[in-house]
N, C-alpha and C. Protein backbone atom coordinates (compact mmCIF):
# COMPACT_ATOMS: atom_id res chain seq x y z
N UNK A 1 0.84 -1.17 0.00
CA UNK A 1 0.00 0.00 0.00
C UNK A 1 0.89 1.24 0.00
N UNK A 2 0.49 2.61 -0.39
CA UNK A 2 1.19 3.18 -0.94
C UNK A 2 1.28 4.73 0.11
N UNK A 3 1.29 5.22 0.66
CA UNK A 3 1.06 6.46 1.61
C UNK A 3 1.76 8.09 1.23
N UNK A 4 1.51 8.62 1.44
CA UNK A 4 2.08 9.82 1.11
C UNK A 4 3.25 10.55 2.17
N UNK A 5 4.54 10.73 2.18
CA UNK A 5 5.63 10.78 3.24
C UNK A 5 6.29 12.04 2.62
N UNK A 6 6.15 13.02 3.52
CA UNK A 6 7.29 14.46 3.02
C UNK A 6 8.95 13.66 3.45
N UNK A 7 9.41 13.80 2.01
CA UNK A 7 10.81 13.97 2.19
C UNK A 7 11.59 15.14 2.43
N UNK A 8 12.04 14.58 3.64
CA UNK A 8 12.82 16.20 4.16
C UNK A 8 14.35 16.56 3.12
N UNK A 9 15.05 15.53 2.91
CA UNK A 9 15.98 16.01 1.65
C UNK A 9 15.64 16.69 0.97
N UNK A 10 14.65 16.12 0.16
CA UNK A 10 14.27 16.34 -0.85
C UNK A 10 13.00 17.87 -0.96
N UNK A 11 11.99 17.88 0.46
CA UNK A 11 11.50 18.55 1.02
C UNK A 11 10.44 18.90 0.17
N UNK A 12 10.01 17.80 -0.18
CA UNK A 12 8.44 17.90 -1.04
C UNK A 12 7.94 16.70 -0.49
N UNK A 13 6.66 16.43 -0.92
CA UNK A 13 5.77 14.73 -0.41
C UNK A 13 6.01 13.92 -1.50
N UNK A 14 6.20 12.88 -1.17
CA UNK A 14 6.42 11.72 -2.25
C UNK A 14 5.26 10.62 -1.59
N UNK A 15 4.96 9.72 -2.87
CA UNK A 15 3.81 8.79 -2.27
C UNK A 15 5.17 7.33 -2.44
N UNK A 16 5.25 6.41 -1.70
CA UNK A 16 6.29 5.41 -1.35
C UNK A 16 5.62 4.64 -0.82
N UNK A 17 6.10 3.18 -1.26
CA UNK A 17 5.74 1.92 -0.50
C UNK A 17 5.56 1.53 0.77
N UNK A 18 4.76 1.70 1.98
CA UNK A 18 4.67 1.49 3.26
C UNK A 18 5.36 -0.16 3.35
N UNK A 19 6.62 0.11 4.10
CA UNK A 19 7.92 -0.82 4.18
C UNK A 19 7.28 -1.77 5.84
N UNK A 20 7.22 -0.90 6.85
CA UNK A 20 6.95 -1.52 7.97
C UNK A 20 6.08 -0.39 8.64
N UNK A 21 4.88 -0.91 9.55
CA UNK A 21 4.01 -0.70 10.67
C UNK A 21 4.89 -0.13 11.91
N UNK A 22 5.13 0.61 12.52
CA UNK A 22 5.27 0.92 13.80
C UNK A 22 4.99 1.29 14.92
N UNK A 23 5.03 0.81 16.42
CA UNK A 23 4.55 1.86 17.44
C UNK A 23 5.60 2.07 18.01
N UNK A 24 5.14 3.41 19.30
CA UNK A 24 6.48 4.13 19.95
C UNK A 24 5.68 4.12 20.89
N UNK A 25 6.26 4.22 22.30
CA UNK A 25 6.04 4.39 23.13
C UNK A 25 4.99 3.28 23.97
N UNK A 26 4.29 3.67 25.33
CA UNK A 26 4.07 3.06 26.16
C UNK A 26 2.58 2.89 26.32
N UNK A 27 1.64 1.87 26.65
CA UNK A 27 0.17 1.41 26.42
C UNK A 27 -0.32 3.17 27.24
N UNK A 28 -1.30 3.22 26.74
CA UNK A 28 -1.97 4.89 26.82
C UNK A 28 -1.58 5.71 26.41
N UNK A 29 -0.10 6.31 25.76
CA UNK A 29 0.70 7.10 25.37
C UNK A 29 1.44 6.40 24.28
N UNK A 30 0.71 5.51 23.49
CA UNK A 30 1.15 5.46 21.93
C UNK A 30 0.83 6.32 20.75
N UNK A 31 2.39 6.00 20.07
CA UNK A 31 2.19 6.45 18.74
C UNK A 31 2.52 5.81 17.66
N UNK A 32 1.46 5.69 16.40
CA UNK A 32 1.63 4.82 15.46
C UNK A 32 2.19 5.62 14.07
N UNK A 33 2.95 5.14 13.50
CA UNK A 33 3.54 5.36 12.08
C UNK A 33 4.22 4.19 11.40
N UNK A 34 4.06 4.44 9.94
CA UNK A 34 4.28 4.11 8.80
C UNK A 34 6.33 4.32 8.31
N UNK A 35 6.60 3.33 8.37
CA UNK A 35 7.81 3.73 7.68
C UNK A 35 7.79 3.29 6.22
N UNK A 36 9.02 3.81 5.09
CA UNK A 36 9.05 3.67 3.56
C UNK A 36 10.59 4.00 3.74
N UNK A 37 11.13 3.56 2.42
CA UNK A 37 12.64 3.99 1.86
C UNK A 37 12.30 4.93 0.88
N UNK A 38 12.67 6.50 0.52
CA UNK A 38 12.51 6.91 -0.55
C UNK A 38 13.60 6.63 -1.51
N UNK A 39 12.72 7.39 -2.63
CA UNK A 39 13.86 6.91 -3.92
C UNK A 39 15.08 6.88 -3.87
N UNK A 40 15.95 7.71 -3.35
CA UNK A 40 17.24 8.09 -2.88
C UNK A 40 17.89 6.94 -2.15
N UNK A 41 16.54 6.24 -1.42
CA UNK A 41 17.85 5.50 -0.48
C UNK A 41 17.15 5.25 1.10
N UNK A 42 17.52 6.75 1.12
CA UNK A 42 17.04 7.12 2.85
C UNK A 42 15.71 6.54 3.36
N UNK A 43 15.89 6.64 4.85
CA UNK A 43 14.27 6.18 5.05
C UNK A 43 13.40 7.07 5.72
N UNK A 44 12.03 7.21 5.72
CA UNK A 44 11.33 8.42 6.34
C UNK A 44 10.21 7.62 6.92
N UNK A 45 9.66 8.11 7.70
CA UNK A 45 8.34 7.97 8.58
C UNK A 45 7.62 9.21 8.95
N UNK A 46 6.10 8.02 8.79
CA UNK A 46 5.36 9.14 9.13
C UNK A 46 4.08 8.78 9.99
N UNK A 47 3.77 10.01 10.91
CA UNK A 47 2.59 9.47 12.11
C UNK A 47 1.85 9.98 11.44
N UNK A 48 1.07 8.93 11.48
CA UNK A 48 -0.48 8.54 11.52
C UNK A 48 -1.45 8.54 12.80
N UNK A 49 -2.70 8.78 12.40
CA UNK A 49 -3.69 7.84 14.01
C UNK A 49 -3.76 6.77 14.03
N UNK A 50 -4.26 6.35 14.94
CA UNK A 50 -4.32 4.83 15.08
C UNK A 50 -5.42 4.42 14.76
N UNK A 51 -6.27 4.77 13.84
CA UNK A 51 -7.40 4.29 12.93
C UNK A 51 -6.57 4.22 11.66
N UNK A 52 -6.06 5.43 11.55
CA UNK A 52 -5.57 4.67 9.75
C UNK A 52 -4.48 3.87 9.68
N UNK A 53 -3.83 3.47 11.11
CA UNK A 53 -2.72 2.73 11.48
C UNK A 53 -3.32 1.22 11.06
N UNK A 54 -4.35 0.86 11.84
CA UNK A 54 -5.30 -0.07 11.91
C UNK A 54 -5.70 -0.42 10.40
N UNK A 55 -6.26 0.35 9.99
CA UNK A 55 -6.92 0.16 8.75
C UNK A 55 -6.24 0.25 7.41
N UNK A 56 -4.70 0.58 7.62
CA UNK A 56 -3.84 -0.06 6.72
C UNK A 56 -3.47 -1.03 6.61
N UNK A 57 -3.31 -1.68 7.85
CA UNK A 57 -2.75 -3.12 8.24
C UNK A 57 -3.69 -3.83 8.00
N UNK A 58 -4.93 -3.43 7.69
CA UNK A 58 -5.87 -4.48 7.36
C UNK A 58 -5.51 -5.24 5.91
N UNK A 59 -5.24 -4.36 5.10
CA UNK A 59 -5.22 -4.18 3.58
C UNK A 59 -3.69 -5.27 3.01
């Protein structure tokens, strides 16, 4: 699935392959994001809620 991620190099949005699911932090005080590799190489992430966290992972 495909998501939309500002590349800060590059410093425009690029749409990139959602690579891996992530959370941060601790039960009540989570945060969910999306990581991708952009074209270049590098890798970027990006937070999401945890509905569209959910409802990507469905897909």
């Amino acid at each position: 699935m495909k998501y939309s991620f500002y590349d800060v190099k590059s410093k425009k949005k690029i749409q990139a392959e959602i690579a891996e699911f992530v959370t941060y932090g601790k039960e009540g005080n989570k945060r969910y994001a999306f990581k991708a590799k952009a074209p270049a190489g590098h890798n970027m992430t990006a937070f999401v809620s945890e509905k569209v966290w959910k409802d990507a992972k469905k897909k």
